[in-house]
Protein backbone atom coordinates (compact mmCIF):
# COMPACT_ATOMS: atom_id res chain seq x y z
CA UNK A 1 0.00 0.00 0.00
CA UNK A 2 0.76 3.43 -0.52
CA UNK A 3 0.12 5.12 3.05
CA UNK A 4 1.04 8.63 4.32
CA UNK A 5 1.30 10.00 7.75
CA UNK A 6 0.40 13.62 8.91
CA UNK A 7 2.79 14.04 11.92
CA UNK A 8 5.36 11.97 11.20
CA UNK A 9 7.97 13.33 13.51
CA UNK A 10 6.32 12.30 16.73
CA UNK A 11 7.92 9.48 18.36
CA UNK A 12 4.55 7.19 18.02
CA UNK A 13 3.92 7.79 14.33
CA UNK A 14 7.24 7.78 13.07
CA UNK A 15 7.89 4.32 14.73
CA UNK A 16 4.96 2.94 12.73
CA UNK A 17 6.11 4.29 9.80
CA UNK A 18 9.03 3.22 9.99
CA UNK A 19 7.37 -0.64 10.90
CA UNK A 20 4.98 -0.25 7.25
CA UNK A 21 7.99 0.27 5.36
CA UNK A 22 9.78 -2.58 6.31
CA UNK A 23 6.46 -4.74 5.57
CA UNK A 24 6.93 -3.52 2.33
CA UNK A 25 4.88 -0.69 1.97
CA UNK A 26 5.53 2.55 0.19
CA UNK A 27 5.59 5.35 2.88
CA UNK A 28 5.70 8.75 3.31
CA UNK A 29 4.84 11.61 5.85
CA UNK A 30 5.01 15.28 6.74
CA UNK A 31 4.88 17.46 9.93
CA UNK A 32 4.73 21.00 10.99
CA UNK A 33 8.72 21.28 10.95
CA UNK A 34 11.51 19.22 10.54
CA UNK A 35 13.36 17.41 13.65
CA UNK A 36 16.41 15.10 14.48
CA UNK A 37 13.37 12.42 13.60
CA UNK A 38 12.04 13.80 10.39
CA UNK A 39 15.57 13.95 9.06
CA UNK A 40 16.66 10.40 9.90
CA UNK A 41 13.42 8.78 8.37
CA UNK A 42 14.18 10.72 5.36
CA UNK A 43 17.80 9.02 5.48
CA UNK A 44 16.01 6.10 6.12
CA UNK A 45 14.61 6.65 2.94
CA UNK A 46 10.71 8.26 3.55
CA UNK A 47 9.49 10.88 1.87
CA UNK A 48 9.28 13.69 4.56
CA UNK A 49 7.89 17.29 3.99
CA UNK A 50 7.90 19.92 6.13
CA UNK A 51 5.56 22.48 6.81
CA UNK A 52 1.83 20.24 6.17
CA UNK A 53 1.17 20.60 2.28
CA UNK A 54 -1.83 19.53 0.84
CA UNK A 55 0.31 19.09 -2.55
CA UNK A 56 1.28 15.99 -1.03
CA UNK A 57 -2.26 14.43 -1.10
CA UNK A 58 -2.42 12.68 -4.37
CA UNK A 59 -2.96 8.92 -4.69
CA UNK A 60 -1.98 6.99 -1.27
CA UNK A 61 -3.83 4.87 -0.43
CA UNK A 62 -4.58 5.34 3.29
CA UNK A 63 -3.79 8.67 5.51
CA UNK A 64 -2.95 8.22 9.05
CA UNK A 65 -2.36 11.00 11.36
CA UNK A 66 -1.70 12.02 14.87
CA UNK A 67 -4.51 12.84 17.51
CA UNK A 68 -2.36 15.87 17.74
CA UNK A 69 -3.28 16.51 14.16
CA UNK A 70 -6.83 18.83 13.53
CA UNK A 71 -9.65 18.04 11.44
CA UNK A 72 -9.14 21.53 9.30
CA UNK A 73 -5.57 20.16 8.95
CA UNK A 74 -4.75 20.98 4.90
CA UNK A 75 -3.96 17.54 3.98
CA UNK A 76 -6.98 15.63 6.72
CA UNK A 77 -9.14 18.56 4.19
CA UNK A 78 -7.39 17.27 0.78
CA UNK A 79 -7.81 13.51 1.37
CA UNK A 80 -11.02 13.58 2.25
CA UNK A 81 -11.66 15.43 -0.36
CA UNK A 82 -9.70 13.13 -2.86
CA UNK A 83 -11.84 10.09 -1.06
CA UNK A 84 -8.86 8.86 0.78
CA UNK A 85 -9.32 6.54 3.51
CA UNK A 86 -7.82 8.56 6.82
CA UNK A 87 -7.71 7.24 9.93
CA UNK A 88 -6.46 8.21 13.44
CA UNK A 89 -3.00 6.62 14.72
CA UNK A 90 -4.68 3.74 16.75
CA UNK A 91 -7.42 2.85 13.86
CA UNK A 92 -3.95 2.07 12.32
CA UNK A 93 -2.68 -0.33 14.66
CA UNK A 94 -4.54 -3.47 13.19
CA UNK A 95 -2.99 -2.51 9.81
CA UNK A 96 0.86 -2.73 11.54
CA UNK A 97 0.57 -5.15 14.13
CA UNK A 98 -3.42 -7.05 12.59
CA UNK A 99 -1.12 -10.96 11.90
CA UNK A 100 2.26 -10.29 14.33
CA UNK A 101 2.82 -12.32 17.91
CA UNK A 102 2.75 -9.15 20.10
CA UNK A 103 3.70 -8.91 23.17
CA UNK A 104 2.32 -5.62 24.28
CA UNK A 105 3.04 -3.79 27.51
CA UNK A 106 0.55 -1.21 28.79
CA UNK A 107 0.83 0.44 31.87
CA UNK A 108 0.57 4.38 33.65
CA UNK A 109 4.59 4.25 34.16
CA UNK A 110 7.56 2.31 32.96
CA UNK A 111 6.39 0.86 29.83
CA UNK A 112 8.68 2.51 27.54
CA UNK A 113 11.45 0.92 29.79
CA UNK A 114 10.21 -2.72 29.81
CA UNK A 115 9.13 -2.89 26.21
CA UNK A 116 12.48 -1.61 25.96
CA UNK A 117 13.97 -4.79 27.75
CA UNK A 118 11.56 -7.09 26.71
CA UNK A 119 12.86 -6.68 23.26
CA UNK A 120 16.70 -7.07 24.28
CA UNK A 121 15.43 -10.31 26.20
CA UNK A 122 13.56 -11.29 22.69
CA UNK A 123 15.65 -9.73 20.14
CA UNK A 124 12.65 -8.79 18.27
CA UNK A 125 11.25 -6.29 16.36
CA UNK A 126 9.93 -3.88 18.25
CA UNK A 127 7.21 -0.37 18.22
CA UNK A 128 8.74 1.67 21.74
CA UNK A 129 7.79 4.92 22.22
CA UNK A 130 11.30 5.91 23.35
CA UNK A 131 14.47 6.27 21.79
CA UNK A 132 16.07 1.98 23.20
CA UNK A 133 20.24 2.87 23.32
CA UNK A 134 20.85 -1.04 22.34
CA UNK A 135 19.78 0.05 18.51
CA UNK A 136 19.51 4.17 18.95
CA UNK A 137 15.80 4.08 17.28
CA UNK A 138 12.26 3.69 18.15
CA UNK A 139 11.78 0.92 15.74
CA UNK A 140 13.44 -2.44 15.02
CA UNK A 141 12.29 -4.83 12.55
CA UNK A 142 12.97 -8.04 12.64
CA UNK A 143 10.64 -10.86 11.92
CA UNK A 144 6.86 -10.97 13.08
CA UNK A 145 7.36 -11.11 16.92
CA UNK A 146 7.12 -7.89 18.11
CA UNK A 147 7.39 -5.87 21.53
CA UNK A 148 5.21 -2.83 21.63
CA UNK A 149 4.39 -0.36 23.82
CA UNK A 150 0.78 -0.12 24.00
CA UNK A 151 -0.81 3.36 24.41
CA UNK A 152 -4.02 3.12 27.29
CA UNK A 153 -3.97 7.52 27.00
CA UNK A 154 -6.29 7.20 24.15
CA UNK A 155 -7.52 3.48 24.15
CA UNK A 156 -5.69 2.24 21.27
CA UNK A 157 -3.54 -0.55 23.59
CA UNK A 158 -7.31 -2.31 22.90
CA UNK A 159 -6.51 -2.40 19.27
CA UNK A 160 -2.63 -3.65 19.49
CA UNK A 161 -3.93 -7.26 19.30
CA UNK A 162 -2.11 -8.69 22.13
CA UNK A 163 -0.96 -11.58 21.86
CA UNK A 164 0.51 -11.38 25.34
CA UNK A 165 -0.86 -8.17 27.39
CA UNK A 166 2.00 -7.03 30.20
CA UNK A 167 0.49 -4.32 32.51
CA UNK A 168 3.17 -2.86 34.64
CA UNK A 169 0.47 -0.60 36.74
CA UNK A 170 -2.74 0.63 36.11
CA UNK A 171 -3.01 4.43 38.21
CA UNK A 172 -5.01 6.87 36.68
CA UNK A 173 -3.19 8.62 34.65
CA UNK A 174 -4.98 10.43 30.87
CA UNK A 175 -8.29 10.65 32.76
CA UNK A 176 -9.77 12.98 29.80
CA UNK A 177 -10.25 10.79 27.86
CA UNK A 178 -12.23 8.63 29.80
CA UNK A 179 -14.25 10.99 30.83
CA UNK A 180 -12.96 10.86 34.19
CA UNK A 181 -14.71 7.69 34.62
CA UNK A 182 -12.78 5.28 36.83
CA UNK A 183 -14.91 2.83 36.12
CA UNK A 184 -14.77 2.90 32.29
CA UNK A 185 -10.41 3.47 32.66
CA UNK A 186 -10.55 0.32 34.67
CA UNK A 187 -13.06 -1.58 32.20
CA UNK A 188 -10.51 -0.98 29.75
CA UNK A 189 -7.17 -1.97 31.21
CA UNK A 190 -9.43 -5.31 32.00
CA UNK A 191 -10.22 -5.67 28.37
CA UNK A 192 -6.93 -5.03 27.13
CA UNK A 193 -5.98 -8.12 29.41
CA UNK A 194 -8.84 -10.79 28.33
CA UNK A 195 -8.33 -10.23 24.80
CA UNK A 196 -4.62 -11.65 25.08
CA UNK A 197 -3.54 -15.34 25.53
CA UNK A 198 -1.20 -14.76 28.07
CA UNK A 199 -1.07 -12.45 30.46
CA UNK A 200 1.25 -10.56 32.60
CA UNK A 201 0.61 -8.22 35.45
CA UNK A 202 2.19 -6.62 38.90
CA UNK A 203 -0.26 -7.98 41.09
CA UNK A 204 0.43 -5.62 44.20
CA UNK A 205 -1.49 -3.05 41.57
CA UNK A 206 -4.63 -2.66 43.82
CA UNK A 207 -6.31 -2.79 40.76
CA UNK A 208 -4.86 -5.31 38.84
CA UNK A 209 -4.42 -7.70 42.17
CA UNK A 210 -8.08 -7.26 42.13
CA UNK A 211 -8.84 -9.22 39.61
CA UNK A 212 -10.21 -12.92 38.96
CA UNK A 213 -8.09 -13.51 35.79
CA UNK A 214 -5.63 -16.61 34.93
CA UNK A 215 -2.32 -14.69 34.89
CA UNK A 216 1.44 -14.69 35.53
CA UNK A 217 1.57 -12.34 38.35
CA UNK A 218 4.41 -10.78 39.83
CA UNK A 219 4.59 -9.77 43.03
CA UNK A 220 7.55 -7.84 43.56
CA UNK A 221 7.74 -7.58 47.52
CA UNK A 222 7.81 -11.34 47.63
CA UNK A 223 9.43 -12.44 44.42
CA UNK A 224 11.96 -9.93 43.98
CA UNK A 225 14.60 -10.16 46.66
CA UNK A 226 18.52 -9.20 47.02
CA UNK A 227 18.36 -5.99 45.24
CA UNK A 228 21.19 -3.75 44.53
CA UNK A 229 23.16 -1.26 42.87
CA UNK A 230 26.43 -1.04 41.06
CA UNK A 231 28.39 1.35 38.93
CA UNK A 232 29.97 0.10 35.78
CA UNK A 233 32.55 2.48 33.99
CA UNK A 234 29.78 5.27 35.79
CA UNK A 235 27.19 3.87 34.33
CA UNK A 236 24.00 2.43 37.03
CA UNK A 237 23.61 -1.43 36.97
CA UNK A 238 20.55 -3.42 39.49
CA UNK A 239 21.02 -6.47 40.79
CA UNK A 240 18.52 -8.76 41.73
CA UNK A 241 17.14 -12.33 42.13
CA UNK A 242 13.59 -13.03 40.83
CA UNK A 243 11.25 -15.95 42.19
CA UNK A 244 13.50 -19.26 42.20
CA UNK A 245 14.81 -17.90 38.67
CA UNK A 246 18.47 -16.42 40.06
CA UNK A 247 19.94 -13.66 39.48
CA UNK A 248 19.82 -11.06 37.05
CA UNK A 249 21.48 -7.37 35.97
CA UNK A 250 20.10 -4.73 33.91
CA UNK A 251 21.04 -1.27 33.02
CA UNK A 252 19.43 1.09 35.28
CA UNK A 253 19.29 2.19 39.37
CA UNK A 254 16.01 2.00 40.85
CA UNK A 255 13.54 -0.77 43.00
CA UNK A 256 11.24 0.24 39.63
CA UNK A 257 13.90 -0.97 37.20
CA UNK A 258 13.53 -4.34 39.01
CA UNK A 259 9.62 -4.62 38.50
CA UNK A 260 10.10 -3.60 35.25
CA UNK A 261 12.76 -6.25 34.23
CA UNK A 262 10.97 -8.73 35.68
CA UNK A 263 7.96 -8.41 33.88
CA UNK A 264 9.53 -8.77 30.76
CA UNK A 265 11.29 -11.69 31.88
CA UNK A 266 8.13 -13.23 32.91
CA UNK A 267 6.63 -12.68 29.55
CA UNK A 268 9.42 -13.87 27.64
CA UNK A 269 9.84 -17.28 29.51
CA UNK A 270 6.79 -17.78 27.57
CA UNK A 271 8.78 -17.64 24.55
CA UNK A 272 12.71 -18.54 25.30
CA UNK A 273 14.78 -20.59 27.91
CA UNK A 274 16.14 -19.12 31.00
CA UNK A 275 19.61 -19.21 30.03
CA UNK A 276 18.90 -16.95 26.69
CA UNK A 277 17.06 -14.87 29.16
CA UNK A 278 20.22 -14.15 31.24
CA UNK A 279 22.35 -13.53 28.31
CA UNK A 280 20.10 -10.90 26.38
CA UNK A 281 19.11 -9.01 28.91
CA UNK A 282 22.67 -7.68 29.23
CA UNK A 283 21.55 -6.14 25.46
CA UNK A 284 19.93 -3.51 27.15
CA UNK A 285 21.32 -0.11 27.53
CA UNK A 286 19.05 2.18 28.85
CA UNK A 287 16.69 4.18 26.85
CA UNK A 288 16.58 7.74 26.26
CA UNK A 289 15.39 10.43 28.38
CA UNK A 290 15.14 8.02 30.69
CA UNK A 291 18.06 7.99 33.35
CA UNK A 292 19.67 9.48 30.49
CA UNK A 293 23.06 10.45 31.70
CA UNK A 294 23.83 13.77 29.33
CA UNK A 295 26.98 14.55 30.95
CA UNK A 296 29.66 12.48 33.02
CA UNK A 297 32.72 13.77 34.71
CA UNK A 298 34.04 13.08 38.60
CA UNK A 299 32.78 16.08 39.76
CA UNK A 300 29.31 17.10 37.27
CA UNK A 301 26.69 15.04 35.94
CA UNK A 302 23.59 15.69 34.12
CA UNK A 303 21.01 13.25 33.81
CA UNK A 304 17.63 13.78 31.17
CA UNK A 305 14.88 11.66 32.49
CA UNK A 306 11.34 11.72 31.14
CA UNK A 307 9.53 11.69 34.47
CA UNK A 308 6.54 14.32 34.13
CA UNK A 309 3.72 12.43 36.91
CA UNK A 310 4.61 12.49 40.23
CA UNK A 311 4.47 8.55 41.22
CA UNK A 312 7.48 8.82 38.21
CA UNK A 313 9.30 11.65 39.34
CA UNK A 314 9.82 10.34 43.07
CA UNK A 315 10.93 6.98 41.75
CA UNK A 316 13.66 8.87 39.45
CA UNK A 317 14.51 10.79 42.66
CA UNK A 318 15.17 7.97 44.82
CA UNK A 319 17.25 6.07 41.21
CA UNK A 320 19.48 9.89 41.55
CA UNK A 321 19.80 9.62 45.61
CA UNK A 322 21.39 6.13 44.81
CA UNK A 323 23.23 7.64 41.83
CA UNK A 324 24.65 9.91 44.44
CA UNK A 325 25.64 7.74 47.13
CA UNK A 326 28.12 5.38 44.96
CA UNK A 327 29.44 8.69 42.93
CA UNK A 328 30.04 10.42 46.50
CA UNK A 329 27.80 13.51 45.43
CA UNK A 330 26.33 15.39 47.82
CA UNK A 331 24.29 18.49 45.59
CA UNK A 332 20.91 17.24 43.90
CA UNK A 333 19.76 20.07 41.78
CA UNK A 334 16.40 19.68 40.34
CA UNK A 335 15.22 21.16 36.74
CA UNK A 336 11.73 20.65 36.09
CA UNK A 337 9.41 21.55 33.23
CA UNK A 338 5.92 20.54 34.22
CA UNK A 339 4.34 19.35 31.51
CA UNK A 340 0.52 20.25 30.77
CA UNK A 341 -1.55 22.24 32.93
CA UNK A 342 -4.59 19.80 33.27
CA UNK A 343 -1.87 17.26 34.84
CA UNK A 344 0.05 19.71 37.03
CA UNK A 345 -3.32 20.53 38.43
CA UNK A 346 -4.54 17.47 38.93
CA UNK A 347 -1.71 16.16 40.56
CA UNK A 348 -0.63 19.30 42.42
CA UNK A 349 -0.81 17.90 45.84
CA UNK A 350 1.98 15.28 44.69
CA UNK A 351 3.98 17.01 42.63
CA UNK A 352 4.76 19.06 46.10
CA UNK A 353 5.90 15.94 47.48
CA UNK A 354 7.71 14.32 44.89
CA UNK A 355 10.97 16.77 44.69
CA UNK A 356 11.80 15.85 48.33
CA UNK A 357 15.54 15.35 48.69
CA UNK A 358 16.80 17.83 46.53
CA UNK A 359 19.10 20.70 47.08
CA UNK A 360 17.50 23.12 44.77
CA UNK A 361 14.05 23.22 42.65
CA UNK A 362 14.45 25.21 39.49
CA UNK A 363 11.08 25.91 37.59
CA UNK A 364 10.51 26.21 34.19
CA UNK A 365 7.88 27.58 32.01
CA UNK A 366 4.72 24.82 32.07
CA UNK A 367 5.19 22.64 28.41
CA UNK A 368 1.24 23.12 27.54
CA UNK A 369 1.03 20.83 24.70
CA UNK A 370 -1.25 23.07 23.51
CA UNK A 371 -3.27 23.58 26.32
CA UNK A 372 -4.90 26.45 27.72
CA UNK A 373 -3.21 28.28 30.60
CA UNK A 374 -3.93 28.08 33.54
CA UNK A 375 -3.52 30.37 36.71
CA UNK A 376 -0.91 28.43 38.58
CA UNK A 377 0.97 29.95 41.73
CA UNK A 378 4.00 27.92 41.47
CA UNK A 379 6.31 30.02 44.11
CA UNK A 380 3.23 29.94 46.60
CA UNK A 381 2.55 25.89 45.78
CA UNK A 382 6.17 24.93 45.70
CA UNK A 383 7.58 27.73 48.63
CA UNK A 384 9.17 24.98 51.03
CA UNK A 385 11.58 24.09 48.29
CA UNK A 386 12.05 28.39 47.61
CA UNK A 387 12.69 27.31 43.91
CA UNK A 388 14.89 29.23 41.54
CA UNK A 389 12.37 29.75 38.47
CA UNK A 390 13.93 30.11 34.69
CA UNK A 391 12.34 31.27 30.97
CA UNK A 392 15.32 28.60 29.72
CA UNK A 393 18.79 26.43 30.41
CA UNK A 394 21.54 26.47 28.30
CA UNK A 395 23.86 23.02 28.58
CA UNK A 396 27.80 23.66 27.19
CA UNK A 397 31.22 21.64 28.73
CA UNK A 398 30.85 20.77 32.28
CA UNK A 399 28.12 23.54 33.14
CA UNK A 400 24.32 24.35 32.94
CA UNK A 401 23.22 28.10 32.57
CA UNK A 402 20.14 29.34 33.73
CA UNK A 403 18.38 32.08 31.74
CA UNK A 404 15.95 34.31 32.41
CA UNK A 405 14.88 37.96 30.43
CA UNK A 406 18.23 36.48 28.10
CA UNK A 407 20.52 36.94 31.10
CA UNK A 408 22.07 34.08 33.03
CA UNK A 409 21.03 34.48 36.35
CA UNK A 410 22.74 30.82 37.81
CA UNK A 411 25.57 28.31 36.42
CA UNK A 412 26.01 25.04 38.11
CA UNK A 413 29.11 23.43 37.32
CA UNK A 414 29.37 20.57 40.54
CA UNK A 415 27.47 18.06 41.72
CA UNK A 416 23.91 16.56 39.77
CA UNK A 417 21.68 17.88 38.15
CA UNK A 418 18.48 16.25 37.06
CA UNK A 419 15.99 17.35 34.38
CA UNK A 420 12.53 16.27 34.46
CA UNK A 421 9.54 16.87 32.17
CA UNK A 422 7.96 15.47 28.74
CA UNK A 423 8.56 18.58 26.79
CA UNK A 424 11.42 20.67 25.12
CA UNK A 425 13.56 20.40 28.23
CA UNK A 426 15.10 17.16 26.38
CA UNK A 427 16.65 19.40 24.00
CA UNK A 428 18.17 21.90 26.50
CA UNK A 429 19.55 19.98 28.55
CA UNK A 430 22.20 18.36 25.56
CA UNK A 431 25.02 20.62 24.52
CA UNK A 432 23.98 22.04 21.36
């Protein structure tokens, strides 16, 4: 088929593209401007314009687009008009994934990270909606068992036809969309589950542990046991012993990392021995944004980490505290970028919490995603930390700049300093 994709530079879209392709499919895309991603899937070898251009509309096949992407968008208006087929990103999903064994991992947090291992563990191909280290992309192809990250923000992980479902957690979390209906969030987390053959789940999730459904369940206060933490040329190894399965070591600090490792080992002793297991699980290498150390020397550090929800951030926070401990650092500076209004809201409460054990709190500007903004009284809400608030940070050699009205006001250039946050703060925080 001939198919085209309206936001192609999104980390979601681009992966699937980048799947079709590979099936044999002739693909192209555009977005509103071009990006580290739009350039490498045009060295990849897809089409890729840049800004939208309904010129582009002519005789695909099938149009998918982004739920980012608006119904007067030029080319939605031009295929419709031509009497394209165009779909939303999840409609998609039986078109990429429709006669694939998938092992699918849903889940409010870390199921970037253990779709991530799961497909080191597997060596399959692979949808993540993160950047995995082991192959620096999104996207692997390799035959037709796959590991992908399942979206539950917008309901598609009920269209990912699972062949295994892995559910990491199952907190509220996208509430918007449904409706903020517990019941119907829950109803479909439960569906997502019965429609697979095997199934994979933390069961000290209240929810999940609630439920009468055949299972593999993990329960990580009993069956995860010797747990700790190494460094490795500065680079954050756990160590831990699952069930009566032995040990095991994977990239990453954290009690999390653990649960989320040992899902995916779960799931893929449905599919390879034990001993494979142990080997290619040493594959993976982090992800990034996620623990993502930016910059490394004895005495500075700066780690990118994707955290925006609260539960996410205070598990990063205790991963850095660890960090510190074996590095012998004592200063924990704190960079975050909340990241929608509607969330920072609606979590308020925690996100107070969640920066305990820092030195400093710097503030950025909220990342709306194209929200509306809302009246937020961050240096009244957040006044026990007496944060440092920024318009920017600038990253160069060994230092991180903060800017406000163009000036630099602060320059850290010892100890750690973590950013947090979904949006642009990615991007700052590298050395240009």
């Amino acid at each position: 088929m001939n198919i085209h994709f309206i936001g192609i530079g999104g980390i979601g879209l681009s992966a699937l593209g980048r799947f079709l392709k590979h099936d044999g499919h002739y693909v192209s895309g555009s977005d509103i401007k071009s990006s580290p991603i739009t350039k490498q899937l045009e060295e990849e070898g897809i089409k890729v314009i840049t800004p939208h251009n309904a010129s582009i509309i002519n005789n695909q096949d099938i149009v998918i687009h982004s739920a980012a992407v608006k119904p007067n968008n030029v080319e939605i208006l031009q295929a419709v008009e031509n009497g394209i087929k165009t779909i939303p990103r999840k409609e998609a999903l039986p078109i990429v994934l429709g006669d694939k064994k998938n092992y699918c991992v849903a889940g409010a947090h870390g199921k970037s990270t253990t779709t991530a291992i799961l497909a080191s563990i597997l060596k399959s191909s692979t949808l993540i909606g993160a950047i995995s280290k082991e192959f620096d992309s999104n996207f692997r192809y390799v035959d037709n068992l796959v590991a992908f990250e399942a979206d539950e923000s917008d309901g598609s992980f009920l269209l990912s036809n699972p062949y295994c479902a892995i559910v990491t957690n199952a907190e509220p979390e996208h509430m918007e969309y449904y409706n903020y209906d517990l019941k119907r969030f829950y109803q479909a987390y439960e569906s997502f589950l019965k429609i697979a053959k095997v199934r994979v789940i933390n069961a000290e999730d209240e929810f999940l542990g609630s439920l009468d459904i055949e299972a593999i369940k993990l329960h990580p206060s009993i069956d995860i046991t010797e747990v700790s933490y190494t460094l490795k040329n500065g680079e954050p190894y756990t160590k831990f012993h699952l069930k009566d399965l032995g040990e095991f070591e994977v990239w990453g600090f954290g009690y999390h990392i653990a649960i989320d490792a040992s899902l995916a080992i779960l799931a893929a002793l449905n599919e390879i021995p034990l001993v494979e297991i142990k080997d290619n699980i040493k594959n993976y290498k982090g992800i990034k944004k996620r623990f993502d150390i930016v910059q490394k020397s004895e005495q500075f550090v700066v780690i990118d980490d994707y955290a925006h929800h609260p539960t996410e951030i205070a598990a990063t926070m205790k991963s850095v505290s660890l960090y510190s401990n074996l590095k012998n650092m004592e200063k924990i500076v704190v960079i975050w970028q909340p990241h929608k209004y509607s969330r920072t809201v609606n979590n308020l409460e925690e996100f107070k919490k969640c920066f305990n054990g820092c030195d400093a709190l710097v503030i950025l500007p909220v990342y709306s995603a194209g929200e509306e903004i809302e009246d937020i009284d961050f240096e009244k809400e957040f006044s026990s930390y007496n944060p440092i608030f920024a318009d920017k940070i600038k990253a160069s050699n060994n230092k991180i700049e903060l800017i406000k009205d163009d000036k630099t006001v602060y320059t850290y250039t010892d100890g750690i300093v973590l950013g947090v946050g979904a949006g642009d703060i990615t991007y700052q925080l590298r050395i240009k």
